[in-house]
Protein backbone atom coordinates (compact mmCIF):
# COMPACT_ATOMS: atom_id res chain seq x y z
CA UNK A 1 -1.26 -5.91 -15.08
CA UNK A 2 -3.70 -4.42 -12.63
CA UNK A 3 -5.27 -0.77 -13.06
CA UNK A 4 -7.90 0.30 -10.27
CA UNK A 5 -8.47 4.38 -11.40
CA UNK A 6 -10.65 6.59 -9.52
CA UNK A 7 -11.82 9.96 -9.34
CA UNK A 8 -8.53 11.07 -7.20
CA UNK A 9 -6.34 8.63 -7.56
CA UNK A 10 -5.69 5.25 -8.67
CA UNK A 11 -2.80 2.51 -8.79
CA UNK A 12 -1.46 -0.36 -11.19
CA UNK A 13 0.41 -3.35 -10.44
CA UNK A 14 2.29 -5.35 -13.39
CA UNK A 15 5.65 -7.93 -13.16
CA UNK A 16 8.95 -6.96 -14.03
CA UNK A 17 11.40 -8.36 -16.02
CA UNK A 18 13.54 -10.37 -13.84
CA UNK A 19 11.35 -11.07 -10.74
CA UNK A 20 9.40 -9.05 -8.62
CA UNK A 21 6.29 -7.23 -9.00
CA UNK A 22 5.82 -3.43 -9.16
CA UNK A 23 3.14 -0.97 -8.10
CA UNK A 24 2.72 2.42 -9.01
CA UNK A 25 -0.09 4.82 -7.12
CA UNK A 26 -0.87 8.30 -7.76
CA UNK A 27 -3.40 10.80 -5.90
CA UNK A 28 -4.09 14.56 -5.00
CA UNK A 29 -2.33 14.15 -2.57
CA UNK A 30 0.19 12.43 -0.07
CA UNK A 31 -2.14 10.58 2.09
CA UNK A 32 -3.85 9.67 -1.29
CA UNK A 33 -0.86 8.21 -3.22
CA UNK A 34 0.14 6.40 0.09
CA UNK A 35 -3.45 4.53 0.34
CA UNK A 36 -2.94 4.11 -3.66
CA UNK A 37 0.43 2.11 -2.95
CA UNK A 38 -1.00 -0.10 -0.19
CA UNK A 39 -4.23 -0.93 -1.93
CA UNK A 40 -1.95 -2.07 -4.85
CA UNK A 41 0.54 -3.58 -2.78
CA UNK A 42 -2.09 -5.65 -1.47
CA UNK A 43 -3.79 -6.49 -4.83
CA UNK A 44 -0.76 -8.16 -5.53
CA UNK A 45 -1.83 -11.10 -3.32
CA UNK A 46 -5.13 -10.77 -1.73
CA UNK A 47 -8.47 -9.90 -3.16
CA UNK A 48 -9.31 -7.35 -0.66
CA UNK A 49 -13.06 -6.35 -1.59
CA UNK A 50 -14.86 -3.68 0.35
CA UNK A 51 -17.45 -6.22 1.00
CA UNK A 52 -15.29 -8.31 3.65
CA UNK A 53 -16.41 -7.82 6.75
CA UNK A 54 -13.69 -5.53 8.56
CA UNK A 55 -11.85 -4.74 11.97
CA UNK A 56 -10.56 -1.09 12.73
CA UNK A 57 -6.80 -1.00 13.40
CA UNK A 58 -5.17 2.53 14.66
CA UNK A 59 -1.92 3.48 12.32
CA UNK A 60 0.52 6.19 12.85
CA UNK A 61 3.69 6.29 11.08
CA UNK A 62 6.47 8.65 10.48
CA UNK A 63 9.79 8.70 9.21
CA UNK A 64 12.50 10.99 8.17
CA UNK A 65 11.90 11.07 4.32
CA UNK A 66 8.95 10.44 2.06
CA UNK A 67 10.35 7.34 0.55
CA UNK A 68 10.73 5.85 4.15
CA UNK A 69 7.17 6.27 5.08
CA UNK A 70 6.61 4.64 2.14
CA UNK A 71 8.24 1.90 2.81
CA UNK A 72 7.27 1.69 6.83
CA UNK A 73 3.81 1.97 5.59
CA UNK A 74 4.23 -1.02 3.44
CA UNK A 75 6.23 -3.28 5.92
CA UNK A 76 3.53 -3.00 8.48
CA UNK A 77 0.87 -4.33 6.02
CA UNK A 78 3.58 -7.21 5.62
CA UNK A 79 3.51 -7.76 9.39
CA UNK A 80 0.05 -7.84 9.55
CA UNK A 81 -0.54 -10.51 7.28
CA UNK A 82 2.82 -12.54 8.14
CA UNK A 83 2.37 -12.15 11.93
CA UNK A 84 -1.03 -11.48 12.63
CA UNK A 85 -2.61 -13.61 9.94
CA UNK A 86 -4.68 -10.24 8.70
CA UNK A 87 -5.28 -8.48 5.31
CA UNK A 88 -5.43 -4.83 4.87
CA UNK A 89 -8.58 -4.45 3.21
CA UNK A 90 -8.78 -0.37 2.71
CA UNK A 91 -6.86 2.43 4.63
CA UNK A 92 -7.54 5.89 5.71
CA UNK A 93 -4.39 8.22 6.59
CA UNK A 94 -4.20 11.40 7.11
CA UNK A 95 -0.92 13.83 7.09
CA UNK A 96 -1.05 15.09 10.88
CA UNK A 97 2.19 17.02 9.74
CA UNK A 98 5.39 16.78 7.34
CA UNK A 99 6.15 13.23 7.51
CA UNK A 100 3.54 11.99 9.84
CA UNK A 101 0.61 10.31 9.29
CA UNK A 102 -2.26 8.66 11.52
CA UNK A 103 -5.55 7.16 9.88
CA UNK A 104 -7.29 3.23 10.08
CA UNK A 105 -6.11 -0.06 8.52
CA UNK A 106 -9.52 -1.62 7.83
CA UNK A 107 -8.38 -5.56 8.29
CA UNK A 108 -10.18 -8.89 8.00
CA UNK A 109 -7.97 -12.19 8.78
CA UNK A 110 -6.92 -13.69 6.02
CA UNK A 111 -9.48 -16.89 5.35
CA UNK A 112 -11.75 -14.42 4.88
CA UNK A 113 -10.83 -13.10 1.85
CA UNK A 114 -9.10 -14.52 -1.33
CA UNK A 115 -4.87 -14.94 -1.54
CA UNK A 116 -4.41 -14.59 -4.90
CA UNK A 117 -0.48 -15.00 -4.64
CA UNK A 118 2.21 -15.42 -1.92
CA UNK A 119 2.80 -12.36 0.95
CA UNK A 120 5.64 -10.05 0.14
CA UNK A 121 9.24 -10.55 1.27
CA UNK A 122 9.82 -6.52 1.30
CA UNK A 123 10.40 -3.25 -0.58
CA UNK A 124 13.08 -2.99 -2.93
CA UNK A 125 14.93 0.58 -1.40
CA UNK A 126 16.84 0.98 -4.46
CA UNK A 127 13.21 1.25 -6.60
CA UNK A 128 11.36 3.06 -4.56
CA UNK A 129 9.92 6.75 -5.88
CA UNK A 130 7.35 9.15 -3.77
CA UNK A 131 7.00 12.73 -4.84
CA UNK A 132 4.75 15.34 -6.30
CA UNK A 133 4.46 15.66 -10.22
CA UNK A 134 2.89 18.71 -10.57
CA UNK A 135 -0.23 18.35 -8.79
CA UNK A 136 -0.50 14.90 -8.24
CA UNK A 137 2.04 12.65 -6.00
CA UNK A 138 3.31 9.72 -7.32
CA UNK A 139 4.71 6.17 -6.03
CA UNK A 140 6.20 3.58 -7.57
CA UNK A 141 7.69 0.53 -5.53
CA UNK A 142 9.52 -2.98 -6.63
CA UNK A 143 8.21 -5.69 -4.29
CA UNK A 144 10.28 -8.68 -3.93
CA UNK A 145 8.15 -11.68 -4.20
């Protein structure tokens, strides 16, 4: 298992019984929880320091639910690595309105940091949870592996 907790938010990352891995993030809010779930998703294969060196990449997503955005969000870190040969080392995002979000992937290619395990093959649908718990939002996400 992997716990990073900070003031707003944190995330955790620990294997499931039968395969897969699964993060959990929570935050403040939305934006928060979403840059929670990446920076765990990509804890489950990379470490992805601050201290790497870093590229600016424009993101803006949207979709028509809050698990979907979720799930976007996390297949274009996927595509970044698989495609592009580059690790999402921190993100920004912020909600421009209800179910749209624009904000920075801060990337490095991947020799520069350290794979710790193999890329993701996708987001389980059927696992995936996004939504407020009183004040805080929540996420929790089965990656295949």
């Amino acid at each position: 298992m992997n716990d990073q907790v900070g003031c707003d938010g944190g995330h955790r990352t620990f294997t499931q019984d039968g395969g897969g891995v699964v993060v959990e993030g929570w935050a403040t809010s939305r934006g928060g929880c979403l840059e929670e779930l990446v920076r765990g998703f990509v804890s489950t294969f990379a470490d992805a320091r601050s201290d790497v060196g870093s590229d600016e990449l424009p993101v803006q997503l949207g979709a028509r639910c809050d698990e979907d955005v979720v799930a976007v969000l996390l297949d274009d870190v996927c595509s970044l690595l698989d495609v592009d040969g580059l690790v999402v080392v921190d993100v920004a995002l912020d909600e421009e309105q209800h179910d749209c979000f624009a904000g920075t992937f801060f990337v490095a290619p991947a020799e520069a940091v350290v794979l710790t395990g193999t890329g993701a093959r996708g987001v389980s649908g059927s696992d995936l949870q996004f939504a407020p718990d009183g004040a805080v939002w929540r996420g929790h996400v089965h990656i295949n592996t």
